[in-house]
N, C-alpha and C. Protein backbone atom coordinates (compact mmCIF):
# COMPACT_ATOMS: atom_id res chain seq x y z
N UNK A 1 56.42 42.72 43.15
CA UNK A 1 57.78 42.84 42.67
C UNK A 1 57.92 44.24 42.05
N UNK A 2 59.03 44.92 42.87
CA UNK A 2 59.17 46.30 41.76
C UNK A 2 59.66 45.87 40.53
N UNK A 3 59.77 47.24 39.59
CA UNK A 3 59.84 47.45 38.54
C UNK A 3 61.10 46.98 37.77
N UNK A 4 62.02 46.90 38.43
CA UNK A 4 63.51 47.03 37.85
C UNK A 4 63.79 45.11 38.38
N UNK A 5 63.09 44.58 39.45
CA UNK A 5 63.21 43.44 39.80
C UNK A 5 62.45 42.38 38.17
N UNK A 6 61.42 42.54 38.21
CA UNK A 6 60.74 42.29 37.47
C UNK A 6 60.92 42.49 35.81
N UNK A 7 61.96 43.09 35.56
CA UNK A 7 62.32 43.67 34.01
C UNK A 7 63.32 42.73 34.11
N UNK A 8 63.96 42.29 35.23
CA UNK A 8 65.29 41.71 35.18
C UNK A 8 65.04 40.22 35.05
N UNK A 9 63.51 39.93 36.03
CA UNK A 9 63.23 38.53 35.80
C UNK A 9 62.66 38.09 34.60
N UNK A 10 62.05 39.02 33.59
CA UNK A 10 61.05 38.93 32.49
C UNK A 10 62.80 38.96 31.43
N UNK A 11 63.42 39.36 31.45
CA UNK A 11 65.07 39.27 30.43
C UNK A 11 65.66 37.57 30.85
N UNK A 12 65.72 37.81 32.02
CA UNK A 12 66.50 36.36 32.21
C UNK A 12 64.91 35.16 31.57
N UNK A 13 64.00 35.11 31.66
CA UNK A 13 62.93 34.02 31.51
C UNK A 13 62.84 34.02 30.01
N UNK A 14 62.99 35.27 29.21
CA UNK A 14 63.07 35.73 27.95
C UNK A 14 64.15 35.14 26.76
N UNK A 15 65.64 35.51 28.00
CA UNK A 15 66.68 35.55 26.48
C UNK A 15 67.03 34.54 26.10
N UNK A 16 66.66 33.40 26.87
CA UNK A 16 67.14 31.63 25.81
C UNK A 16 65.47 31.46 25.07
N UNK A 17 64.92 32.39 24.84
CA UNK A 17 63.53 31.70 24.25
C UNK A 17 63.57 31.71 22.71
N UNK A 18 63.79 30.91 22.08
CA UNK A 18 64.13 30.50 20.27
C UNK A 18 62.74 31.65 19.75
N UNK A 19 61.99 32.09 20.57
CA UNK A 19 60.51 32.64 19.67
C UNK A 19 60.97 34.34 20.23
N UNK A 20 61.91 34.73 21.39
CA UNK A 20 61.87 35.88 21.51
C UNK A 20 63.01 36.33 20.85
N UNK A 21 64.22 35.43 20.96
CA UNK A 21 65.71 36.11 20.67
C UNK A 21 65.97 35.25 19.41
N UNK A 22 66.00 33.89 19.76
CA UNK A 22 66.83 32.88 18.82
C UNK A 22 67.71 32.61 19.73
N UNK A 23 68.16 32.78 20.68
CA UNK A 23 69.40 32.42 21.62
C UNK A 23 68.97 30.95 22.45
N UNK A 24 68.18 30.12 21.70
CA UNK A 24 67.55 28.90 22.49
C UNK A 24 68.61 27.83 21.55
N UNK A 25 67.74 26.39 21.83
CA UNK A 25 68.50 25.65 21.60
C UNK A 25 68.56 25.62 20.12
N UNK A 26 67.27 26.19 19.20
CA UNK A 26 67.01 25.49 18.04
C UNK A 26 66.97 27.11 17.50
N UNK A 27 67.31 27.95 17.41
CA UNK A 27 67.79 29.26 16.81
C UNK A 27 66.15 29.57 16.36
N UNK A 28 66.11 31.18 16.14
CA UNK A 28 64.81 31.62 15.95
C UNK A 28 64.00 31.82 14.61
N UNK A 29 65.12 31.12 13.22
CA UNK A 29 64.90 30.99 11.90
C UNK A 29 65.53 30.62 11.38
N UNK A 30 65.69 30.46 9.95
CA UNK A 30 66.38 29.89 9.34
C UNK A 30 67.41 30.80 8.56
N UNK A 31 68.93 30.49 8.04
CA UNK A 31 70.22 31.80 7.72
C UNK A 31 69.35 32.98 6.56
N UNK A 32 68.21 32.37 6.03
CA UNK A 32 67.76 32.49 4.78
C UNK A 32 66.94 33.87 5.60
N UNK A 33 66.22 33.31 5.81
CA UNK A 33 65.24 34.45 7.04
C UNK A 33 65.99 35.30 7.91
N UNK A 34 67.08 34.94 8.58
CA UNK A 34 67.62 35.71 8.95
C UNK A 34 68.16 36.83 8.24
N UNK A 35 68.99 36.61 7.22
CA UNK A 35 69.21 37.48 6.70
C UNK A 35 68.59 38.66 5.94
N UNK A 36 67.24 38.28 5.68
CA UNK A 36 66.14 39.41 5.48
C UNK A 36 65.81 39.90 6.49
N UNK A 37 65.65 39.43 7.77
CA UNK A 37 65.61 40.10 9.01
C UNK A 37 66.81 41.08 9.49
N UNK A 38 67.84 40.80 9.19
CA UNK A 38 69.13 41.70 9.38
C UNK A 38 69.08 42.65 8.72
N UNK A 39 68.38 42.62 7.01
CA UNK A 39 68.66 43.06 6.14
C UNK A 39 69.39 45.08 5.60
N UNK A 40 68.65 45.95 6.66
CA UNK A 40 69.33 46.79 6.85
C UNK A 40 69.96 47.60 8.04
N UNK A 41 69.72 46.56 8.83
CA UNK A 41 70.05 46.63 10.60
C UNK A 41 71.53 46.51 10.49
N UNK A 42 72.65 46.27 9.75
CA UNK A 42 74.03 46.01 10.14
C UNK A 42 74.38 46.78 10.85
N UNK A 43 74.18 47.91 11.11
CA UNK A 43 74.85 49.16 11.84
C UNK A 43 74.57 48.79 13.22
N UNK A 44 72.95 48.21 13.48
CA UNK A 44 72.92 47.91 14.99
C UNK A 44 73.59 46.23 15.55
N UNK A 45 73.66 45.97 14.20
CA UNK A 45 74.53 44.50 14.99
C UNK A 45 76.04 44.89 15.05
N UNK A 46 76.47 45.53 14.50
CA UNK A 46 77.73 46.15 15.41
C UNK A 46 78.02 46.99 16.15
N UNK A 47 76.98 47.39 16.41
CA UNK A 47 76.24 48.17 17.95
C UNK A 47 76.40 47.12 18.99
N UNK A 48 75.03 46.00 18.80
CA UNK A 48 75.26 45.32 19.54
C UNK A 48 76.25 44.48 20.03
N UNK A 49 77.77 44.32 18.50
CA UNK A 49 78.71 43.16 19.02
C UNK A 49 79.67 43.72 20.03
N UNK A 50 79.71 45.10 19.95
CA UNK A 50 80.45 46.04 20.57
C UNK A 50 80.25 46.00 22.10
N UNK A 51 78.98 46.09 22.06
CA UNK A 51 78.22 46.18 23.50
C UNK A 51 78.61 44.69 24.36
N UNK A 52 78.75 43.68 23.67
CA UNK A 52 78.80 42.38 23.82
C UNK A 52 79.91 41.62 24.10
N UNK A 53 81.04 42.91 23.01
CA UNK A 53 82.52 42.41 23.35
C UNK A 53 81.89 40.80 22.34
N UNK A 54 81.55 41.03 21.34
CA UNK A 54 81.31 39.59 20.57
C UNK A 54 81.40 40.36 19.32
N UNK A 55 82.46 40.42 18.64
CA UNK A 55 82.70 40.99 17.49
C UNK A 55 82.79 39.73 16.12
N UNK A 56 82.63 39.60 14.89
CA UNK A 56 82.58 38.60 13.75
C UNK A 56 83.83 37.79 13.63
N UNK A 57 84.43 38.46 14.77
CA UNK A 57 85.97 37.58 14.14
C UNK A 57 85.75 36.60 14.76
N UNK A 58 84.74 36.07 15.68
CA UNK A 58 85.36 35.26 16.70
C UNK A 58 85.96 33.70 16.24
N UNK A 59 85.21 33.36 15.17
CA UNK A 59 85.62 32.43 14.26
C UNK A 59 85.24 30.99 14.72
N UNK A 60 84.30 31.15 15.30
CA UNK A 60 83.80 29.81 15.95
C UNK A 60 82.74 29.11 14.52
N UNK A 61 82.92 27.39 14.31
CA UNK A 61 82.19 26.88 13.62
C UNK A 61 80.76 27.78 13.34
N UNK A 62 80.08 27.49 14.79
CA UNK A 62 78.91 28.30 14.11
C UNK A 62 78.36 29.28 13.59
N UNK A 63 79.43 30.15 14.42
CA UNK A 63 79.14 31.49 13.42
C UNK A 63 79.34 31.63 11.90
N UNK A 64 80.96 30.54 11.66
CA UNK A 64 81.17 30.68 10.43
C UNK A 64 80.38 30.03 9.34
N UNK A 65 79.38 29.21 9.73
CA UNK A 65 78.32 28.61 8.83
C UNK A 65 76.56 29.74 9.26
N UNK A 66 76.79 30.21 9.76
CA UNK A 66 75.59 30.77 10.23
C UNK A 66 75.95 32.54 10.45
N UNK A 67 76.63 32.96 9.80
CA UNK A 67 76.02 34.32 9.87
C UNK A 67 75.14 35.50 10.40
N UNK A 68 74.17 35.06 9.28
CA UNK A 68 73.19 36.28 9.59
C UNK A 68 71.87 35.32 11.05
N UNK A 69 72.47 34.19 10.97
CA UNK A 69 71.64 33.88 12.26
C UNK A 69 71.98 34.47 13.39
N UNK A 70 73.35 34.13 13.80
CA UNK A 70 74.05 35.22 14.08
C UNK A 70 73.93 36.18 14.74
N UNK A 71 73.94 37.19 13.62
CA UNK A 71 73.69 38.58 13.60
C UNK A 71 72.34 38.96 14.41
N UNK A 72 71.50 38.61 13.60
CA UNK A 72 69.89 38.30 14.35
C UNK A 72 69.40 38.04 15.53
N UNK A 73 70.38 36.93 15.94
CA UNK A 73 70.56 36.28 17.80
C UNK A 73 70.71 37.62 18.52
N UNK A 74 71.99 38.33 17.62
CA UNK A 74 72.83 39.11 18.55
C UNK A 74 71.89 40.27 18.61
N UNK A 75 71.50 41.12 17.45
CA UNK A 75 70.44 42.10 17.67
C UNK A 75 69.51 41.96 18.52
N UNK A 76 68.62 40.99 19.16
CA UNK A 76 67.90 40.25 19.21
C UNK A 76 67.59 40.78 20.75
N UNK A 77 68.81 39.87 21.27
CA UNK A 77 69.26 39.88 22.60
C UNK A 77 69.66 41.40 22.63
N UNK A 78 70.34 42.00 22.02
CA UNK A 78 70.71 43.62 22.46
C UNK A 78 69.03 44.06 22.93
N UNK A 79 67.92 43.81 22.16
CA UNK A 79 67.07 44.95 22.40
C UNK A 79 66.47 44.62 23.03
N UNK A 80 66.65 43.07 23.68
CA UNK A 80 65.36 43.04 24.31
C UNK A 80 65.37 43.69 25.75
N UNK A 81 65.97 44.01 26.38
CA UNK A 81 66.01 44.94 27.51
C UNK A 81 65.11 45.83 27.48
N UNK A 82 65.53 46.61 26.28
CA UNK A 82 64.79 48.22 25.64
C UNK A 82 63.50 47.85 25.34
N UNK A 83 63.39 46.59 25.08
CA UNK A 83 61.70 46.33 24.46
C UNK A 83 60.76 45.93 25.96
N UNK A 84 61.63 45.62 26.78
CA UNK A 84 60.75 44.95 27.73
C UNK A 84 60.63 46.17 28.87
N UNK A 85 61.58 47.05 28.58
CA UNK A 85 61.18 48.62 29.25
C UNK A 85 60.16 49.28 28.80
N UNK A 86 60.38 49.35 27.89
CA UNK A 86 58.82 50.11 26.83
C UNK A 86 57.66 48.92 26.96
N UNK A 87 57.45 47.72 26.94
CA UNK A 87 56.38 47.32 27.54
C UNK A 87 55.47 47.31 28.87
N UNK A 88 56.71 47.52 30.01
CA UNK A 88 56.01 47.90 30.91
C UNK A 88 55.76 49.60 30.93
N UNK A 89 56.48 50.17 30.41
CA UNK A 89 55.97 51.51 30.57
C UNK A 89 54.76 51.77 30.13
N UNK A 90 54.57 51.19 29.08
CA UNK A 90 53.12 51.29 28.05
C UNK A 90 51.87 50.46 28.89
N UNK A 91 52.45 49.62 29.98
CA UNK A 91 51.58 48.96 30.30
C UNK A 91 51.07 49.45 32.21
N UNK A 92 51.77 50.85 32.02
CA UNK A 92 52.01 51.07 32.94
C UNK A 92 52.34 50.81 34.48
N UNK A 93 53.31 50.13 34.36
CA UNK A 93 53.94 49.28 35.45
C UNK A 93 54.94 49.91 35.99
């Protein structure tokens, strides 16, 4: 499998995984944890909501009880693209 096939299958197998993103069924921590995980990242979660077209207003139940889980999901999922590029590069693939 080339390179760009394979980055694409390792994202899709990746982004519902609760241990890589939080975007699974059972989220990747708890609001408490999350929010120390966010803690000075805000700038890239509105990086990422931008990118996402998923901005804070959206006003859905869960977001509005869950926040910085949230936030965290959303960072989460933004990088993992970028992270799974730099792994194969490093791994030279």
């Amino acid at each position: 499998m080339d390179r760009d096939r394979f980055a694409e299958w390792l994202n899709d197998e990746l982004w519902p995984e609760d241990d890589i993103t939080g975007n699974g069924m059972y989220g990747y921590d708890d609001e408490y944890k999350c929010e120390e995980y966010v803690g000075t990242n805000l700038s890239l979660y509105f990086e990422a909501a931008r990118e996402f077209c998923d901005f804070p207003t959206s006003n859905t139940p869960w977001v509005d009880n869950n926040p910085a889980t949230h936030m965290d999901c959303t960072i989460r999922c933004y990088l993992l693209g970028e992270c799974i590029w730099q792994a194969l590069e490093e791994m030279g693939y």
